[in-house]
Protein backbone atom coordinates (compact mmCIF):
# COMPACT_ATOMS: atom_id res chain seq x y z
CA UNK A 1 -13.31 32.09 20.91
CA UNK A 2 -13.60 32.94 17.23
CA UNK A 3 -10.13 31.74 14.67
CA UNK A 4 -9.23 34.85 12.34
CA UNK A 5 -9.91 33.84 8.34
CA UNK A 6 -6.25 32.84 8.31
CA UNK A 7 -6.08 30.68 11.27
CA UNK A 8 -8.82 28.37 9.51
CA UNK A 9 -7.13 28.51 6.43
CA UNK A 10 -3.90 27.13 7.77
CA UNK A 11 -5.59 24.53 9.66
CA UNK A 12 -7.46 23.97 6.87
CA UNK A 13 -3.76 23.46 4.68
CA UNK A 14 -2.47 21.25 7.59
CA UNK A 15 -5.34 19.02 7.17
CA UNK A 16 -5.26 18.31 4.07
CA UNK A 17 -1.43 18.12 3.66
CA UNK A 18 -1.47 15.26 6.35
CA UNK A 19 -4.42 13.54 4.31
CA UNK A 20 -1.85 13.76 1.05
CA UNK A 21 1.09 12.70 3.28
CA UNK A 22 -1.23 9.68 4.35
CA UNK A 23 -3.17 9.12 0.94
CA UNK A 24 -1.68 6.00 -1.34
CA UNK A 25 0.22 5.83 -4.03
CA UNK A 26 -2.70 6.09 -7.26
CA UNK A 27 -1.81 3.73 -10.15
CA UNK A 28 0.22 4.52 -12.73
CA UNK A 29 -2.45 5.97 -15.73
CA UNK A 30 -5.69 4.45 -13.79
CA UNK A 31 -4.46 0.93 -13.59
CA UNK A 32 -2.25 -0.96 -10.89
CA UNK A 33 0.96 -0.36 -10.75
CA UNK A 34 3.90 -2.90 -10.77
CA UNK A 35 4.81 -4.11 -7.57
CA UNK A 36 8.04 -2.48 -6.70
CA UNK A 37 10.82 -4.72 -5.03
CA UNK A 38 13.46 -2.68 -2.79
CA UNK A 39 17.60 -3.03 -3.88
CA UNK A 40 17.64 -5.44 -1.16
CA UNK A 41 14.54 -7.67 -2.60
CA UNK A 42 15.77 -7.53 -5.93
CA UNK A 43 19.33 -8.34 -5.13
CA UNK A 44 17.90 -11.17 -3.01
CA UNK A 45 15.90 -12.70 -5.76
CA UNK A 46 18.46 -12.02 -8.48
CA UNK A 47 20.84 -14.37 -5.93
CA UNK A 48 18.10 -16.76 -6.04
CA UNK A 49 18.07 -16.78 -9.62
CA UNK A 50 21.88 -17.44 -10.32
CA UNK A 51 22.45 -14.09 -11.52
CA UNK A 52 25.96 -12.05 -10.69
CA UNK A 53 26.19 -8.13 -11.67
CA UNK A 54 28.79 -7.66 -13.96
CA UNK A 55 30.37 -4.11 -14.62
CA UNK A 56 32.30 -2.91 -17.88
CA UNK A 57 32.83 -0.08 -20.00
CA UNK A 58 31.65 0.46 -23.20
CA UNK A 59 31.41 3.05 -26.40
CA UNK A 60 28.81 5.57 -26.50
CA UNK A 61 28.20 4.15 -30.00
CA UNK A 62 27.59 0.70 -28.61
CA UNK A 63 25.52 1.46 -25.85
CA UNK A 64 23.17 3.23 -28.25
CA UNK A 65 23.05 0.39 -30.60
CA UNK A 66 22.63 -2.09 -27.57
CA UNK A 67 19.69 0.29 -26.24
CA UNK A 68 17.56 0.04 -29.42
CA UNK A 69 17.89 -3.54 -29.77
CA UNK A 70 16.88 -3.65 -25.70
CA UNK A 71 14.14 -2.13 -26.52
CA UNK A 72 12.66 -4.91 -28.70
CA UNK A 73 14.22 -7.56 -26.92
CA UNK A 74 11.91 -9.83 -24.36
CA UNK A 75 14.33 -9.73 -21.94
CA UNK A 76 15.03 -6.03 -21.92
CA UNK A 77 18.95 -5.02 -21.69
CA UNK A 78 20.01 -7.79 -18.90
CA UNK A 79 18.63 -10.39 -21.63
CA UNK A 80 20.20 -8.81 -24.59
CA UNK A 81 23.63 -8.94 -23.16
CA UNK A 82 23.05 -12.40 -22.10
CA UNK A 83 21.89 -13.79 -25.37
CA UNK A 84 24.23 -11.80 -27.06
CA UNK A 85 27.27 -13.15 -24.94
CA UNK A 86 26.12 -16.81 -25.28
CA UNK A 87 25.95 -16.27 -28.84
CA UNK A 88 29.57 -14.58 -28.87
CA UNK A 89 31.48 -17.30 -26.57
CA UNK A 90 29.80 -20.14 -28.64
């Protein structure tokens, strides 16, 4: 029994959605990407590590000055705000 054109062609879509669905993740631009941790991983090695999240609120204006300087920093923003906090209560 002979499939109409259409028939093929959905089978054909099917097929090659599942093969997406089941494909990898590529790497970001060509290389490997990062290894990413889960909220539960991360929380478990921040634990580890000694380190407690800490909420507050802030300006806008100081949030965009602590964002630039984040940028530069090693550390990123959790390091900023560390060093800068160390340097404050000292």
């Amino acid at each position: 029994m002979s499939m109409k054109k259409t028939d093929l062609v959905k089978n054909l879509a099917r097929k090659i959605d599942g093969q997406m669905k089941t494909a990898g993740v590529p790497g970001r631009f060509g290389q490997g990407a990062a290894v990413v941790v889960d909220k539960r991983e991360q929380r478990r090695l921040d634990t580890e590590a000694g380190l407690v999240p800490f909420a507050c609120k802030l300006p806008t204006a100081l949030v965009k000055q602590l964002h630039e300087r984040a940028a530069d920093h090693e550390g990123g923003m959790n390091g900023l705000i560390s060093a800068l906090l160390q340097r404050g209560l000292s």
